[in-house]
PDB file of N, CA and C in Angstrom:
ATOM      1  N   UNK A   1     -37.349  38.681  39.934  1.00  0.00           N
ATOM      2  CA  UNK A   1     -37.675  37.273  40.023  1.00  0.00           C
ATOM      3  C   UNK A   1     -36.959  36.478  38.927  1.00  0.00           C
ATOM      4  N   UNK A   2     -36.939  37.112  37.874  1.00  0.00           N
ATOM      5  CA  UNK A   2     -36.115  35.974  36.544  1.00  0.00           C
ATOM      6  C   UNK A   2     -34.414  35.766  36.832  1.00  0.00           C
ATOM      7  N   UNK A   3     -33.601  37.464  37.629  1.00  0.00           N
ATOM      8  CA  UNK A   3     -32.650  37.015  37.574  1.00  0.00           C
ATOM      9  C   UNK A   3     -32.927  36.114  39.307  1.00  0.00           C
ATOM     10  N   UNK A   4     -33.792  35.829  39.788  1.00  0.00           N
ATOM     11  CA  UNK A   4     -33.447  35.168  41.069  1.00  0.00           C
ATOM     12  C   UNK A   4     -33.216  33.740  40.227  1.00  0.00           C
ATOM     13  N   UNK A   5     -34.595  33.356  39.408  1.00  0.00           N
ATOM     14  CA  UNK A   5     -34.407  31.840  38.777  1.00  0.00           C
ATOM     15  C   UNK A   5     -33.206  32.045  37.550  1.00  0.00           C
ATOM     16  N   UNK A   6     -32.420  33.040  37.061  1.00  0.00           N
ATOM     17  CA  UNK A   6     -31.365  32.372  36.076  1.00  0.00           C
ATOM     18  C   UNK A   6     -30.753  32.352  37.228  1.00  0.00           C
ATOM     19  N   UNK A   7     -30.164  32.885  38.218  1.00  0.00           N
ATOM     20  CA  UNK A   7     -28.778  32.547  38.931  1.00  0.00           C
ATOM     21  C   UNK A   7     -28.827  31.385  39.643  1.00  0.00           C
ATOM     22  N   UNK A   8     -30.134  31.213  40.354  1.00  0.00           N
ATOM     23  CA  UNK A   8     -29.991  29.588  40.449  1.00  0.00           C
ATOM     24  C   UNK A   8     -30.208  28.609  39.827  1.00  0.00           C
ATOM     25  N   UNK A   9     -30.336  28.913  38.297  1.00  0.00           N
ATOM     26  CA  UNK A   9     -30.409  28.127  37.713  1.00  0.00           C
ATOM     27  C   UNK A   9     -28.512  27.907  37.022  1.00  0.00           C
ATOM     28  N   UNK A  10     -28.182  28.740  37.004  1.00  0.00           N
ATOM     29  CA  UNK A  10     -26.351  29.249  36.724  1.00  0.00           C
ATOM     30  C   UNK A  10     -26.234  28.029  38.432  1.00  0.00           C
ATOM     31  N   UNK A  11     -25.979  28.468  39.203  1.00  0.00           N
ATOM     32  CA  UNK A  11     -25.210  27.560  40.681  1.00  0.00           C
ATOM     33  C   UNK A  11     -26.231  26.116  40.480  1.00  0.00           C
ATOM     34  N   UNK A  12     -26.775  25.653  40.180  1.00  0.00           N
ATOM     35  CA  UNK A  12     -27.232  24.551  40.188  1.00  0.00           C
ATOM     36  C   UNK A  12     -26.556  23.731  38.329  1.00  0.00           C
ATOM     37  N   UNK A  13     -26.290  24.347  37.784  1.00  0.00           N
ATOM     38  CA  UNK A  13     -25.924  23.885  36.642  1.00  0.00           C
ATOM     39  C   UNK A  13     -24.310  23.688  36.687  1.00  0.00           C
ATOM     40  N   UNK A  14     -23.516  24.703  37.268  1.00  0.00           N
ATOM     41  CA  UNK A  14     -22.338  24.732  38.031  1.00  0.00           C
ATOM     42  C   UNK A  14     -22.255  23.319  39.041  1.00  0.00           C
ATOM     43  N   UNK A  15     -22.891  23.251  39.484  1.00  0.00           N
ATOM     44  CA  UNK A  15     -22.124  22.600  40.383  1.00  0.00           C
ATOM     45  C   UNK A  15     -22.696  20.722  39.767  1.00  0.00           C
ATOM     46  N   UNK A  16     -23.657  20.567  39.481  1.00  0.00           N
ATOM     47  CA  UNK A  16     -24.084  19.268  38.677  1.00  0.00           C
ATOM     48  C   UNK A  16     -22.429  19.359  37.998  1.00  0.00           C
ATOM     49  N   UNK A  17     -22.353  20.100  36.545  1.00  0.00           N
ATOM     50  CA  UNK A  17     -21.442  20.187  35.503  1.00  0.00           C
ATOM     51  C   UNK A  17     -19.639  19.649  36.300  1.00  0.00           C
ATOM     52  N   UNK A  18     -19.335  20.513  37.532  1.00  0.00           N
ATOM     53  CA  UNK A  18     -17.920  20.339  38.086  1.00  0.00           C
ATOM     54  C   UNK A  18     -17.762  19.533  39.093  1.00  0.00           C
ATOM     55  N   UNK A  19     -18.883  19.483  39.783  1.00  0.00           N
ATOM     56  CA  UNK A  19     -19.076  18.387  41.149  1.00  0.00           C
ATOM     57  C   UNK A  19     -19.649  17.654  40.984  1.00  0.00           C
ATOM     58  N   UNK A  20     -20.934  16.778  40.856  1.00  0.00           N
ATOM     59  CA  UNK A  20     -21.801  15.884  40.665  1.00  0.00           C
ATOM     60  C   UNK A  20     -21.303  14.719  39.815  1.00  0.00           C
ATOM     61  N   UNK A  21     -21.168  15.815  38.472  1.00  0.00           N
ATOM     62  CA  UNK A  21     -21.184  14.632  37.347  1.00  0.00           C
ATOM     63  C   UNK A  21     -19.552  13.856  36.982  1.00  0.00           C
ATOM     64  N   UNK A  22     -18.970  14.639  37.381  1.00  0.00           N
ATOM     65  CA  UNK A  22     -17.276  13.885  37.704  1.00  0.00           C
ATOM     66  C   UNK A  22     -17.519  13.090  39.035  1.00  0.00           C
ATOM     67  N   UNK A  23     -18.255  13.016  39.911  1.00  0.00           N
ATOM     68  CA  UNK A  23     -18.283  11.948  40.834  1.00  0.00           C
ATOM     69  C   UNK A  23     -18.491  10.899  41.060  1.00  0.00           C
ATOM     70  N   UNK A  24     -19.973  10.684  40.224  1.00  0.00           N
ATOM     71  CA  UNK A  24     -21.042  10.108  39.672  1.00  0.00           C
ATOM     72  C   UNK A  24     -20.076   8.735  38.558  1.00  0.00           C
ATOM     73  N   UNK A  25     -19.113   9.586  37.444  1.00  0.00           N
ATOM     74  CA  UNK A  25     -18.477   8.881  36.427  1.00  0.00           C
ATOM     75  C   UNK A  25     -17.227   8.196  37.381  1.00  0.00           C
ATOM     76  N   UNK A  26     -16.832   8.932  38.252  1.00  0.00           N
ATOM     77  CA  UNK A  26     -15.617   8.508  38.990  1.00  0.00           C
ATOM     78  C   UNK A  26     -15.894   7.215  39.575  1.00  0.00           C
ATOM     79  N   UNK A  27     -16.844   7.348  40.193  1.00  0.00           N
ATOM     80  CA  UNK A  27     -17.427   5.865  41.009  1.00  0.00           C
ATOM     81  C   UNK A  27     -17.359   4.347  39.762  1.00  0.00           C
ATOM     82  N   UNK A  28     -18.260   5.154  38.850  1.00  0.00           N
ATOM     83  CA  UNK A  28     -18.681   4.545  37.657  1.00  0.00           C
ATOM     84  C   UNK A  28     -17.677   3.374  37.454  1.00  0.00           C
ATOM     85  N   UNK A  29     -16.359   4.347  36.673  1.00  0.00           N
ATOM     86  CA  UNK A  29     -15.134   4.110  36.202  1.00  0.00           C
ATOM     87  C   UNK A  29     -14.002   3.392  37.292  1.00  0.00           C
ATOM     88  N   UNK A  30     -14.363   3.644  38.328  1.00  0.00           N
ATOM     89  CA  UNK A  30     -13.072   3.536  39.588  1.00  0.00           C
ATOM     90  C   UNK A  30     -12.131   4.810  39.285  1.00  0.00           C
ATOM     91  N   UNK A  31     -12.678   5.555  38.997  1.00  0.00           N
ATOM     92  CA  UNK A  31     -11.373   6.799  39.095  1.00  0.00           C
ATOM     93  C   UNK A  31     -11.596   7.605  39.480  1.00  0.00           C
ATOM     94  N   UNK A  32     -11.000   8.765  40.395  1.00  0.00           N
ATOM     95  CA  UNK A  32     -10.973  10.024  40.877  1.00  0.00           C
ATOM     96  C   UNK A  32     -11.247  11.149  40.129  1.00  0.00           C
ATOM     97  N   UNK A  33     -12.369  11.861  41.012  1.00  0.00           N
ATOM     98  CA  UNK A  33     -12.998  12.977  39.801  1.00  0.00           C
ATOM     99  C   UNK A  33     -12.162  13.994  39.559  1.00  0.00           C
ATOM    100  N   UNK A  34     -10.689  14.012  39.842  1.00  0.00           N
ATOM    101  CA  UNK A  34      -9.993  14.935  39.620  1.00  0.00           C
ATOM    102  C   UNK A  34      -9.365  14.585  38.709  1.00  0.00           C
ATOM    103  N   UNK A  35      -9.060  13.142  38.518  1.00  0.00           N
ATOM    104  CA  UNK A  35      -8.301  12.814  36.867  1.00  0.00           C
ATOM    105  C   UNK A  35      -9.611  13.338  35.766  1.00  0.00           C
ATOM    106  N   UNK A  36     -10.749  12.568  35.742  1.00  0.00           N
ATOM    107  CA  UNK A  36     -11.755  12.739  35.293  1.00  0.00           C
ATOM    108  C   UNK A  36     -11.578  14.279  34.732  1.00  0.00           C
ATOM    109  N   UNK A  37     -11.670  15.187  35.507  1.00  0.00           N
ATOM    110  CA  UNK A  37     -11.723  16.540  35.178  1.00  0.00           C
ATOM    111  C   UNK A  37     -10.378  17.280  34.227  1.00  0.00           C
ATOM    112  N   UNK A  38      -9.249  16.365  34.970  1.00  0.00           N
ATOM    113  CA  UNK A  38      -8.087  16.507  34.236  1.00  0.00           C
ATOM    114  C   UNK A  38      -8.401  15.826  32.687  1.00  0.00           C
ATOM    115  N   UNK A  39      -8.333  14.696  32.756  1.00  0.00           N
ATOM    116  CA  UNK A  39      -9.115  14.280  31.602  1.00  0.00           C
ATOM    117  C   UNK A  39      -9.853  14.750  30.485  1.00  0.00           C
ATOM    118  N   UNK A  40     -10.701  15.748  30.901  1.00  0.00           N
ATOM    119  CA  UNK A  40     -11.617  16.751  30.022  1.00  0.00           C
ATOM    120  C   UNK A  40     -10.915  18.265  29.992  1.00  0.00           C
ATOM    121  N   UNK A  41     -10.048  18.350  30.698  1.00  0.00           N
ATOM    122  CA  UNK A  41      -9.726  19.565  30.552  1.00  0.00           C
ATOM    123  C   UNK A  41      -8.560  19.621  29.234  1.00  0.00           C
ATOM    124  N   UNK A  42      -7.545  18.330  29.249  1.00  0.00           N
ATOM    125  CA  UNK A  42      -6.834  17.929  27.719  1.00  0.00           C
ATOM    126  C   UNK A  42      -6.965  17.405  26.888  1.00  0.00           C
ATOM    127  N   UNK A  43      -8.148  17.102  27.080  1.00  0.00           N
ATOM    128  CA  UNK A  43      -9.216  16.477  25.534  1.00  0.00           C
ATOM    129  C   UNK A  43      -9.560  17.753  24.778  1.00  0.00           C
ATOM    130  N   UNK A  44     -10.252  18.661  26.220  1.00  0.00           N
ATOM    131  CA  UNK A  44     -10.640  20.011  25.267  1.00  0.00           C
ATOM    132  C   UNK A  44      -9.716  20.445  24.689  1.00  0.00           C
ATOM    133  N   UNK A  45      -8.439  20.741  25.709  1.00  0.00           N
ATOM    134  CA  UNK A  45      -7.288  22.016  25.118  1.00  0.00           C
ATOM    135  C   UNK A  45      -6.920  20.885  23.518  1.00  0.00           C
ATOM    136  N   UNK A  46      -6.588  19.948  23.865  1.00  0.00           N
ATOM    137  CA  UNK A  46      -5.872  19.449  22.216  1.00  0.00           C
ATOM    138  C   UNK A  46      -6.783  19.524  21.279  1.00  0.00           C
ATOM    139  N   UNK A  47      -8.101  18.621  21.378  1.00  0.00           N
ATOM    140  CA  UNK A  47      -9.093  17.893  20.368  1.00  0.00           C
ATOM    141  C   UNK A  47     -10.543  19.240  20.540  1.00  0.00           C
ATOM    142  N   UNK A  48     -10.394  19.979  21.459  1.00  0.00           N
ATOM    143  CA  UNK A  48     -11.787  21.058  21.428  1.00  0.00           C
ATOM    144  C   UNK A  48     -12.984  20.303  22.017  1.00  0.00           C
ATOM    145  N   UNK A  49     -14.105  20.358  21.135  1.00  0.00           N
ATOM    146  CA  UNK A  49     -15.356  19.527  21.832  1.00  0.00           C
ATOM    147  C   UNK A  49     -15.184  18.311  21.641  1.00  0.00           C
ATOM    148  N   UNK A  50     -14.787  17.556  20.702  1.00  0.00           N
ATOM    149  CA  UNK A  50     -14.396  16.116  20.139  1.00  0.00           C
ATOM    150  C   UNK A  50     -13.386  15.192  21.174  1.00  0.00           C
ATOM    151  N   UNK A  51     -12.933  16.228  21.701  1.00  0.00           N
ATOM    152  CA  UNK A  51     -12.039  15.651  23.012  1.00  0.00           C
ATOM    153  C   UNK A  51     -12.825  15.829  23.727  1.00  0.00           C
ATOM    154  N   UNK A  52     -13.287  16.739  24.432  1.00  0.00           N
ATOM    155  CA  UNK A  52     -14.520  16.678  25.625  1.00  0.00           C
ATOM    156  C   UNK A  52     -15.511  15.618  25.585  1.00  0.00           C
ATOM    157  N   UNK A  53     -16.140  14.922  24.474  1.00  0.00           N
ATOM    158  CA  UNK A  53     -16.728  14.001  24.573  1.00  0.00           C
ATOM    159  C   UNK A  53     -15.834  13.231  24.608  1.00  0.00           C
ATOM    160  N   UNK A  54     -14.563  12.296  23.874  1.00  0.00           N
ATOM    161  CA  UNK A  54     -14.136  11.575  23.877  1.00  0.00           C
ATOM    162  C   UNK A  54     -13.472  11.370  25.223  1.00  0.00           C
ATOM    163  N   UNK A  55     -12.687  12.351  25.836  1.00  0.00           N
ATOM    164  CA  UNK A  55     -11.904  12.203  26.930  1.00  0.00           C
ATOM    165  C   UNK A  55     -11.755  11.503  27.611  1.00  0.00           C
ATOM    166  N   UNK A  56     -12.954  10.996  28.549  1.00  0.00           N
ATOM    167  CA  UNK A  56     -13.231  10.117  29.582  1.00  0.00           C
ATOM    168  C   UNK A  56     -13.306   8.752  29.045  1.00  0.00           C
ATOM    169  N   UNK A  57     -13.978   8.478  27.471  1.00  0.00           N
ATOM    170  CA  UNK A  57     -14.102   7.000  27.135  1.00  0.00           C
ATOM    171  C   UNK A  57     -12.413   6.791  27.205  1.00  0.00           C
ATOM    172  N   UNK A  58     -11.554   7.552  26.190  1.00  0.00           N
ATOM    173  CA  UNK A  58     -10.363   7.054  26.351  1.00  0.00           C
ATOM    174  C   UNK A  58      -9.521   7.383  27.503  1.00  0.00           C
ATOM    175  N   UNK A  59      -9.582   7.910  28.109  1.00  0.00           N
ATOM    176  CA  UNK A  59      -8.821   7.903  29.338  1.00  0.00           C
ATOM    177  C   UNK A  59      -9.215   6.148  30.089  1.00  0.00           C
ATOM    178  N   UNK A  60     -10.322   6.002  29.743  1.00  0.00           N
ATOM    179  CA  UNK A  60     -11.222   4.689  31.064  1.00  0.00           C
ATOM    180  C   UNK A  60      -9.947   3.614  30.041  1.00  0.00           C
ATOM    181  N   UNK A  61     -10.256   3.339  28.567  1.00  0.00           N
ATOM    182  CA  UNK A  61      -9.269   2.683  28.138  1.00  0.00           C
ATOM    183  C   UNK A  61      -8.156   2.340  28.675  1.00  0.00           C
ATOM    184  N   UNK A  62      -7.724   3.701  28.662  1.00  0.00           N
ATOM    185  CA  UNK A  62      -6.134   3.561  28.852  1.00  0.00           C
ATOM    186  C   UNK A  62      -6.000   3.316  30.156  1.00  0.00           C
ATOM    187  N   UNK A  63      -6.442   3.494  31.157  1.00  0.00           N
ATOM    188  CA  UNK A  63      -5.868   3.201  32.295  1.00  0.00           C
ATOM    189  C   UNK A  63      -6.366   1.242  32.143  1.00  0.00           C
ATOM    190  N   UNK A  64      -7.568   0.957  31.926  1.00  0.00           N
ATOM    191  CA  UNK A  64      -7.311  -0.586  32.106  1.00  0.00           C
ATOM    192  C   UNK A  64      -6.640  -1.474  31.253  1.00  0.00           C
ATOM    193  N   UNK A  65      -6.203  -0.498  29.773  1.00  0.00           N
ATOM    194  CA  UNK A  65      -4.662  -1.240  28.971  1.00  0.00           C
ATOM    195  C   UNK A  65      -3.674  -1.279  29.987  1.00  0.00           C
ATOM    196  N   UNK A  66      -3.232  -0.038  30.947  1.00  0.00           N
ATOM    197  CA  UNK A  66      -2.448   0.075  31.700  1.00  0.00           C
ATOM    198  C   UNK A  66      -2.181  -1.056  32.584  1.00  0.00           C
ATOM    199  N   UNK A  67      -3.279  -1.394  32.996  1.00  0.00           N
ATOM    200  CA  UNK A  67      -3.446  -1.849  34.025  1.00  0.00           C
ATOM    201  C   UNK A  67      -3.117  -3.530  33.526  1.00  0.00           C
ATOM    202  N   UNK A  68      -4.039  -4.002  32.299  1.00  0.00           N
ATOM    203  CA  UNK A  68      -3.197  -5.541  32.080  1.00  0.00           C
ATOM    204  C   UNK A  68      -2.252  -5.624  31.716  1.00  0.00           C
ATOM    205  N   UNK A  69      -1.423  -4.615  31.280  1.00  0.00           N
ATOM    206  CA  UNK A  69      -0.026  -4.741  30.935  1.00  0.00           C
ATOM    207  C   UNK A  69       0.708  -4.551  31.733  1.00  0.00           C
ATOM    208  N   UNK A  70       0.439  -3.992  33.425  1.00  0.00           N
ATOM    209  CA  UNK A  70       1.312  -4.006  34.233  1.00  0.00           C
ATOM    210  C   UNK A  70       0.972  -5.182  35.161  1.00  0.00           C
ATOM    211  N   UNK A  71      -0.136  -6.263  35.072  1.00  0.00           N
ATOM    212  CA  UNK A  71       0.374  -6.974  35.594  1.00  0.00           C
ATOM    213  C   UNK A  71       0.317  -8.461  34.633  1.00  0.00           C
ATOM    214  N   UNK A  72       0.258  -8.506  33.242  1.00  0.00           N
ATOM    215  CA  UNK A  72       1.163  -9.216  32.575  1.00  0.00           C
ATOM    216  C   UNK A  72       2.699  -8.972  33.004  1.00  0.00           C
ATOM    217  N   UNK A  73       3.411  -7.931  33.303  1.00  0.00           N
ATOM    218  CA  UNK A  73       4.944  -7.955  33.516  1.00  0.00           C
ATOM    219  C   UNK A  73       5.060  -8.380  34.970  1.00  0.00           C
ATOM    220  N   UNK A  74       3.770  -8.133  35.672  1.00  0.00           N
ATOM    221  CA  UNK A  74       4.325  -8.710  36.768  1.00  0.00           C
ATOM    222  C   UNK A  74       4.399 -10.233  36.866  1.00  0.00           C
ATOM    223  N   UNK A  75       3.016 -10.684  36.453  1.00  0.00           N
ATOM    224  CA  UNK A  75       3.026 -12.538  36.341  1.00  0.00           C
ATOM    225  C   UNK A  75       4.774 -13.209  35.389  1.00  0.00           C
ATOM    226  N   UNK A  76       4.532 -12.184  34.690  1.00  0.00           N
ATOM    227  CA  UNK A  76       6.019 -13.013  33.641  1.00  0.00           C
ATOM    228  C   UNK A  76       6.986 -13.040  34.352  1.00  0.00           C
ATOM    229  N   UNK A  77       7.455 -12.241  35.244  1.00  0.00           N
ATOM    230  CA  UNK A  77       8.632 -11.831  36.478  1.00  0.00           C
ATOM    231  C   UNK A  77       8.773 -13.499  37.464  1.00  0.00           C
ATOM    232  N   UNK A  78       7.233 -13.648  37.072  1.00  0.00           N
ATOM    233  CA  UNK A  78       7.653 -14.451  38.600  1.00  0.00           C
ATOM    234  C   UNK A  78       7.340 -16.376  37.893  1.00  0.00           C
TER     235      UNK A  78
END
């Protein structure tokens, strides 16, 4: 009975952790839970846990710096 409740407690923690909660932020953010995940996966490898938390705030940054600076160049164009 205990390993019946750790293993579903393992597949229910799994899948919240890789599916759920990158979906959940994706919506959040407007971004795809696969950057999202990408996101945390090179926060960890460079920065360790400090990137894993940080990851997603600066990733959300950077894409909407991205984003007024590409269409500041577009308004100036025209």
């Amino acid at each position: 009975m205990v390993l019946l409740v750790a293993l579903v407690n393992f597949i229910v923690q799994t899948l919240e952790g890789n599916v759920i909660s990158p979906q959940v932020v994706g919506r959040t953010l407007h971004m795809h839970p696969m950057l999202i995940i990408f996101a945390l996966l090179v926060g960890g490898e460079i920065y360790g846990v400090v990137g894993l938390i940080l990851a997603v705030p600066v990733f959300a940054v950077l894409k909407v710096v991205v984003h007024h600076v590409s269409v500041f160049y577009r308004e100036r164009k025209t």
